[in-house]
Protein backbone atom coordinates (compact mmCIF):
# COMPACT_ATOMS: atom_id res chain seq x y z
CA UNK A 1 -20.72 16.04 -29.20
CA UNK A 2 -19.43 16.05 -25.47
CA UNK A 3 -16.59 18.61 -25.28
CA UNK A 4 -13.49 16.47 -24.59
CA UNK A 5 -11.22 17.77 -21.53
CA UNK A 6 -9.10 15.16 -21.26
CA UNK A 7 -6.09 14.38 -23.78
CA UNK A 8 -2.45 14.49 -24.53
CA UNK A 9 -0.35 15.56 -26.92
CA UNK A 10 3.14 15.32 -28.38
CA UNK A 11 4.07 17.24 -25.01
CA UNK A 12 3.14 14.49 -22.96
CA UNK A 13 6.15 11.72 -22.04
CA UNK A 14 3.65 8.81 -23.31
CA UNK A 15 2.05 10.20 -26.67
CA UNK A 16 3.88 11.73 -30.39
CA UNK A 17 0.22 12.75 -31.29
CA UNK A 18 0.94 16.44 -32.80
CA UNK A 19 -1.36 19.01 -30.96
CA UNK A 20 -3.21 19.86 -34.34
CA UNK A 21 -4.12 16.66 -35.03
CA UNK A 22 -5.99 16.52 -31.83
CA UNK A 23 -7.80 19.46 -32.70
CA UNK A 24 -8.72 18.71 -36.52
CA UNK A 25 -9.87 15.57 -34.58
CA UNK A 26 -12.20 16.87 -32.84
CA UNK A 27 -13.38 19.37 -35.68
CA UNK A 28 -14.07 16.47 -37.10
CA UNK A 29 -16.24 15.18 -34.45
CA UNK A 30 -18.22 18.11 -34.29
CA UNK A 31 -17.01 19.48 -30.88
CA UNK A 32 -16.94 23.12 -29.94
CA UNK A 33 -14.56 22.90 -27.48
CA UNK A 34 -11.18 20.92 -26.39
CA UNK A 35 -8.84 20.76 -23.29
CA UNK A 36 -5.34 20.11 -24.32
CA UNK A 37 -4.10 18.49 -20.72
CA UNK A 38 -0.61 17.47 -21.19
CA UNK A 39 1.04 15.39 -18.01
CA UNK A 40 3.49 16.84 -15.58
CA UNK A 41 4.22 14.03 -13.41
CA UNK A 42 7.08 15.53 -11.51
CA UNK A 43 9.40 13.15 -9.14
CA UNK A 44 8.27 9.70 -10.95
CA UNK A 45 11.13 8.49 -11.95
CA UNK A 46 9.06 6.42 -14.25
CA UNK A 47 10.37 6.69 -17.79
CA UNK A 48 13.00 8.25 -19.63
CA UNK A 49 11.27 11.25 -19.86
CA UNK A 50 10.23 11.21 -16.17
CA UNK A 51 7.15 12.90 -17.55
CA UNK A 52 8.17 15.90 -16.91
CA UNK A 53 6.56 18.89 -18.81
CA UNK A 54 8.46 22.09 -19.77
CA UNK A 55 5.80 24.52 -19.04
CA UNK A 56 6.53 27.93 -20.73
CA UNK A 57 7.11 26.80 -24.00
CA UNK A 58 3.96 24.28 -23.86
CA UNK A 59 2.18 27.52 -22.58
CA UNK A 60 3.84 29.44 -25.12
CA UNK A 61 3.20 26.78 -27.69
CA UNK A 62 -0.95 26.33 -27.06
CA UNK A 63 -1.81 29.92 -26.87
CA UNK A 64 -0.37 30.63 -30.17
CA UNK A 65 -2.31 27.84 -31.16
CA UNK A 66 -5.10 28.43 -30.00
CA UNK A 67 -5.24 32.04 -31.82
CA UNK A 68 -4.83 29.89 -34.91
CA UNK A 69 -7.80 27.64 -34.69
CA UNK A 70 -10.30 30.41 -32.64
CA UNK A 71 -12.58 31.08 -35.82
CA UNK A 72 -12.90 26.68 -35.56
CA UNK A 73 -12.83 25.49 -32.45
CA UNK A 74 -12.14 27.08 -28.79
CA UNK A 75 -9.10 25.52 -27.47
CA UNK A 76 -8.76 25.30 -23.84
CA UNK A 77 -5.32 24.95 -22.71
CA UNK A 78 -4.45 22.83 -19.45
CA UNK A 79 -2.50 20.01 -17.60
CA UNK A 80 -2.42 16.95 -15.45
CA UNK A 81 -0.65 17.11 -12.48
CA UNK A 82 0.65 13.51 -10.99
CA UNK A 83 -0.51 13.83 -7.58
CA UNK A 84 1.86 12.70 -4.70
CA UNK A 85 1.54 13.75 -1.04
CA UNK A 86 5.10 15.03 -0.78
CA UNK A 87 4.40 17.55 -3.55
CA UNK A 88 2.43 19.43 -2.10
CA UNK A 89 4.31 22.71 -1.62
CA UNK A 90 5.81 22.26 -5.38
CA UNK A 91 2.60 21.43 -7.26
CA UNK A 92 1.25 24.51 -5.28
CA UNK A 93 4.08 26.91 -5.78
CA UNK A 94 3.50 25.51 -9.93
CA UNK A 95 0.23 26.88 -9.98
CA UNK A 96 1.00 29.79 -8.17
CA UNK A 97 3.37 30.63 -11.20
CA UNK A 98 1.50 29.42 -13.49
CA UNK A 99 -2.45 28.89 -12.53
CA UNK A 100 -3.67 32.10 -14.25
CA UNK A 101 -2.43 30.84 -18.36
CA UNK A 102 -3.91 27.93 -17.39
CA UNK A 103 -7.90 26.96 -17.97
CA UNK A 104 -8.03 23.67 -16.37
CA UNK A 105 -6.20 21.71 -14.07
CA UNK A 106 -7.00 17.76 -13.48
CA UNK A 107 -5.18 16.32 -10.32
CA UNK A 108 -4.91 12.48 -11.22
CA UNK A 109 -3.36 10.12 -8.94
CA UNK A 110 -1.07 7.87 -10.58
CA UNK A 111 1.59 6.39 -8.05
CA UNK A 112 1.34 5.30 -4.66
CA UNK A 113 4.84 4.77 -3.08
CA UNK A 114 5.95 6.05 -5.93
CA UNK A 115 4.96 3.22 -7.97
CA UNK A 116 2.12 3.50 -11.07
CA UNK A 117 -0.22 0.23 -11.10
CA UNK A 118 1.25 -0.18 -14.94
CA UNK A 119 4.95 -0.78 -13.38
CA UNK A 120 4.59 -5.18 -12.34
CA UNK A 121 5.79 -4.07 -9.32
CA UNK A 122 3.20 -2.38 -8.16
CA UNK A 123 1.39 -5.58 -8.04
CA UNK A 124 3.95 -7.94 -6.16
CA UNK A 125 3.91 -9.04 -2.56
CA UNK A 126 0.39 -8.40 -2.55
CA UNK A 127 -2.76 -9.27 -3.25
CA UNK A 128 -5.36 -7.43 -5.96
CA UNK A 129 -7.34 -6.26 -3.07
CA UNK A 130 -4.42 -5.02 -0.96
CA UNK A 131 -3.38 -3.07 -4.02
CA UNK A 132 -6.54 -1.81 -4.85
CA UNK A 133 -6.53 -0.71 -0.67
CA UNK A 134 -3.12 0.93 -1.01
CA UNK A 135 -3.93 2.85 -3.60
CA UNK A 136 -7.06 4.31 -2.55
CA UNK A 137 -5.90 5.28 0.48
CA UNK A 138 -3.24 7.19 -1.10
CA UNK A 139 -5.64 8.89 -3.61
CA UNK A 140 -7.18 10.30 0.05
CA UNK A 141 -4.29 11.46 1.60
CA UNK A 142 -3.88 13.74 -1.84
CA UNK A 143 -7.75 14.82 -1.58
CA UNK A 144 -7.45 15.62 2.08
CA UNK A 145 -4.13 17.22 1.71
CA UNK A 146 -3.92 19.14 -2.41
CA UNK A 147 -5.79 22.30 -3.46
CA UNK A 148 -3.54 22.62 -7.13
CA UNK A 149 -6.37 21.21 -8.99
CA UNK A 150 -9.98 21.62 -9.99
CA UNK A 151 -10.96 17.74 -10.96
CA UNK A 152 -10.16 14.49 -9.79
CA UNK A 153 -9.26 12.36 -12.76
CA UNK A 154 -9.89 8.74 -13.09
CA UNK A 155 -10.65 8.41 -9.94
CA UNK A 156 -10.20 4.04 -9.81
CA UNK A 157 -7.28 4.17 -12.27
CA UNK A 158 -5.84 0.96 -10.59
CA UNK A 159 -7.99 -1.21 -12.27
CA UNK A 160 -6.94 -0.19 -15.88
CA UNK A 161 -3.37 -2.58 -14.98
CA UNK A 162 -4.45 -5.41 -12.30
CA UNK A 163 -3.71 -8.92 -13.33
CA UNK A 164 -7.23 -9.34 -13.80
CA UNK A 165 -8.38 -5.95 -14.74
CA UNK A 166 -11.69 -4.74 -12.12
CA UNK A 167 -12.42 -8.40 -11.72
CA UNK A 168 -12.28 -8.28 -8.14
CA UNK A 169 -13.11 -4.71 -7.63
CA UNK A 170 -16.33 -2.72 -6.98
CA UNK A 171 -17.72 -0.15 -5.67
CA UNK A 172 -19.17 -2.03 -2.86
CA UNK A 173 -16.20 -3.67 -2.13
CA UNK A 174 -14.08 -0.43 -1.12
CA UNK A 175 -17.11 1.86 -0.52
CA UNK A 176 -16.05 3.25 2.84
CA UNK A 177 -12.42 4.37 0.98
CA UNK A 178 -14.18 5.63 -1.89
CA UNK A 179 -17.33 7.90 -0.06
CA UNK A 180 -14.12 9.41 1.80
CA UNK A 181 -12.78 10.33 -1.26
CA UNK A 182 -15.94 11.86 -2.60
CA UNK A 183 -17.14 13.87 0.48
CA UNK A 184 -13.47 15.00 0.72
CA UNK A 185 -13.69 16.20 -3.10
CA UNK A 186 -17.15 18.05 -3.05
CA UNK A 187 -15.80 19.49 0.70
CA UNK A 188 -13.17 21.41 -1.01
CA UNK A 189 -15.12 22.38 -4.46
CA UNK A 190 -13.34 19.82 -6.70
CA UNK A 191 -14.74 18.11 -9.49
CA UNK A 192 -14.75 14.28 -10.15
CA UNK A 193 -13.79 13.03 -14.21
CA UNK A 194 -15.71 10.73 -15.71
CA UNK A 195 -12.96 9.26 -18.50
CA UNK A 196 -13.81 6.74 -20.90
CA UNK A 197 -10.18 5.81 -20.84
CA UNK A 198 -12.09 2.29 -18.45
CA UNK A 199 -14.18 1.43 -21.72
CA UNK A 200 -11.03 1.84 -24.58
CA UNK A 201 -9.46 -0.36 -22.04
CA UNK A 202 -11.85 -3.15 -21.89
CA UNK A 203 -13.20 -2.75 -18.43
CA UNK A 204 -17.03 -2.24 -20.10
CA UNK A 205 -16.54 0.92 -17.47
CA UNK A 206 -15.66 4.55 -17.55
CA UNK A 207 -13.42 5.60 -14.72
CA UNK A 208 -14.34 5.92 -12.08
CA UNK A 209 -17.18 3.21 -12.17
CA UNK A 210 -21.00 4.30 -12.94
CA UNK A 211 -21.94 3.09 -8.87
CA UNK A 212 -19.12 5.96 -7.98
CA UNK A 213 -20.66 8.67 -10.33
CA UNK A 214 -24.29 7.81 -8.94
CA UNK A 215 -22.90 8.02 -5.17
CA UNK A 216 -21.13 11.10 -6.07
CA UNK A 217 -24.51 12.92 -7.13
CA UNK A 218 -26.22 11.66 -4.00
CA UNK A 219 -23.61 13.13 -2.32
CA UNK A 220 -24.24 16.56 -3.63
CA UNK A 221 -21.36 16.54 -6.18
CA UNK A 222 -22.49 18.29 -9.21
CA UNK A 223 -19.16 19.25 -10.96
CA UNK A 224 -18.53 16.62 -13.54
CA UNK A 225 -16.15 16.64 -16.51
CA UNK A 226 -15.31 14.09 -19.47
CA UNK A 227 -12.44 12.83 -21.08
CA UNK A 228 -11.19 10.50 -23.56
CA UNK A 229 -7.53 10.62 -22.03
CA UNK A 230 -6.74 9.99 -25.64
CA UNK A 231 -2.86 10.15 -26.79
CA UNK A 232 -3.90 9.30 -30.03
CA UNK A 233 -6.39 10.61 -32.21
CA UNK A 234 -8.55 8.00 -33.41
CA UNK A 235 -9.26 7.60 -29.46
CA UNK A 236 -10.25 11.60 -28.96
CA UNK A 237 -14.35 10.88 -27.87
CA UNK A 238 -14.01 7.32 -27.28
CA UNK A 239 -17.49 6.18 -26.50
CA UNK A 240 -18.70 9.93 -25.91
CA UNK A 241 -22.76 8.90 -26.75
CA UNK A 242 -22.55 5.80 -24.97
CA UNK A 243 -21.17 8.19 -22.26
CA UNK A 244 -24.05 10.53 -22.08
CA UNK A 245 -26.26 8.18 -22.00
CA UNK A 246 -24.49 6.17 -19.19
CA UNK A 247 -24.57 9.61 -17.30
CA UNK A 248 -27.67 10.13 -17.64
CA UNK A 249 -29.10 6.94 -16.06
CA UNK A 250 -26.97 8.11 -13.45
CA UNK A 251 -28.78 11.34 -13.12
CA UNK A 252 -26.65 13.99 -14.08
CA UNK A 253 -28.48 16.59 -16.68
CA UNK A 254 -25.19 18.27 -17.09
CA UNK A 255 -21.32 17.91 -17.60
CA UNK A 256 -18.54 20.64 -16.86
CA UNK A 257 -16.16 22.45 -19.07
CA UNK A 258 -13.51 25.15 -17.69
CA UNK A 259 -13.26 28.84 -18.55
CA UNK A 260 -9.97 30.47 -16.79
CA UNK A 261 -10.46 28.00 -13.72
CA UNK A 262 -13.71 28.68 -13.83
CA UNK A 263 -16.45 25.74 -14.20
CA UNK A 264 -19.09 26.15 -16.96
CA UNK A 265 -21.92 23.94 -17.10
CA UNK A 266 -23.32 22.31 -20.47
CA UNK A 267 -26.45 20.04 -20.75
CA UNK A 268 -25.94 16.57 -21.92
């Protein structure tokens, strides 16, 4: 199965899944490899938790780990950064610290204004579209502006909490936003996600959308990973062989894992 480098753990503010159930999860499923990617969503101000992640002892915590389950399975240890413009200098001086214990690094954007799309709020004042716009726009200031990560994850997140879901959303619809975002990504040597986190939600969609993932090969993009975002078990893999199939009728013949920062690429 589809090595699965996207999920979260009893570490993250939004899941109490414990690490090694995770992993026997995805022993289970027959993978070879995980990527533990806990959130650090730093200046959110979004929960009681503020999902904030104390590194070291996560660190600390997944490499001894990991040395328990290396005859099994290779665990991968990472992180997802919340990505907000005015980080910048702390999300860089973070990985600076802390870059070299880490394998992987996804760079999702989940506020604009400092508001997630799950918070109501978001939403008020303003129409889907406008949202939708907002948000976007935002997720290019942080490609033009961050260099902390090495993937873009779910890249049209928004739609997983609009009143009506991706109803009135496409590709087509915000193309000009979304190519900007794209030809900024491959520019700077950063991967895109492909999460199936759109299809557990109902949008019959992984994010980002399959017209994105086909316009991000055209492009020249080649540096694709997958995740289940899962923060419970029974969701590690969600949809993984309808996903390689849906990838490749979008023309990719491979998918991405991470080595030490390093991309390594697997056929699908």
């Amino acid at each position: 199965m589809i090595c699965d480098f996207h999920m979260h753990t009893e570490f993250s503010g939004d899941s109490e899944t414990p690490v090694r159930a995770q992993i026997d999860r995805a022993i289970a499923l027959g993978m070879e490899e995980i990527c533990i990617t806990d959130h650090h969503d730093y200046d959110s101000d979004f929960c009681a938790t503020n999902f904030y992640l104390d590194i070291p002892p996560y660190l600390n915590s997944l490499e001894q780990i990991r040395l328990e389950y290396r005859d099994k399975i290779r665990v991968n240890i990472g992180i997802e950064l919340g990505l907000q413009p005015h980080l910048k200098q702390y999300l860089d001086a973070l990985v600076e610290r802390f870059g070299a214990r880490l394998d992987f690094i996804i760079g999702s954007c989940h506020f604009a204004d400092r508001l997630d799309p799950f918070d109501e709020n978001f939403w008020a004042g303003r129409t889907e579209a406008e949202a939708f716009e907002r948000f976007l726009n935002v997720s290019l200031e942080n490609a033009k502006t961050m260099d902390c990560y090495d993937v873009f994850g779910h890249l049209d997140y928004v739609v997983r909490y609009a009143p009506h879901q991706n109803e009135q959303y496409s590709y087509e619809r915000f193309r000009d936003l979304i190519d900007m975002i794209l030809v900024e990504l491959i520019r700077r040597g950063k991967g895109l996600e492909c999460n199936t986190g759109g299809l557990k939600y109902g949008l019959g969609h992984p994010n980002p959308t399959e017209e994105v993932l086909v316009r991000y090969r055209e492009l020249g993009g080649e540096i694709l990973t997958v995740g289940s975002d899962a923060h419970k078990p029974e969701h590690l893999g969600y949809d993984f062989d309808y996903c390689r199939e849906l990838l490749k009728r979008c023309g990719f013949k491979y998918y991405t894992v991470f080595h030490q920062r390093k991309p390594v690429f697997l056929p699908l």
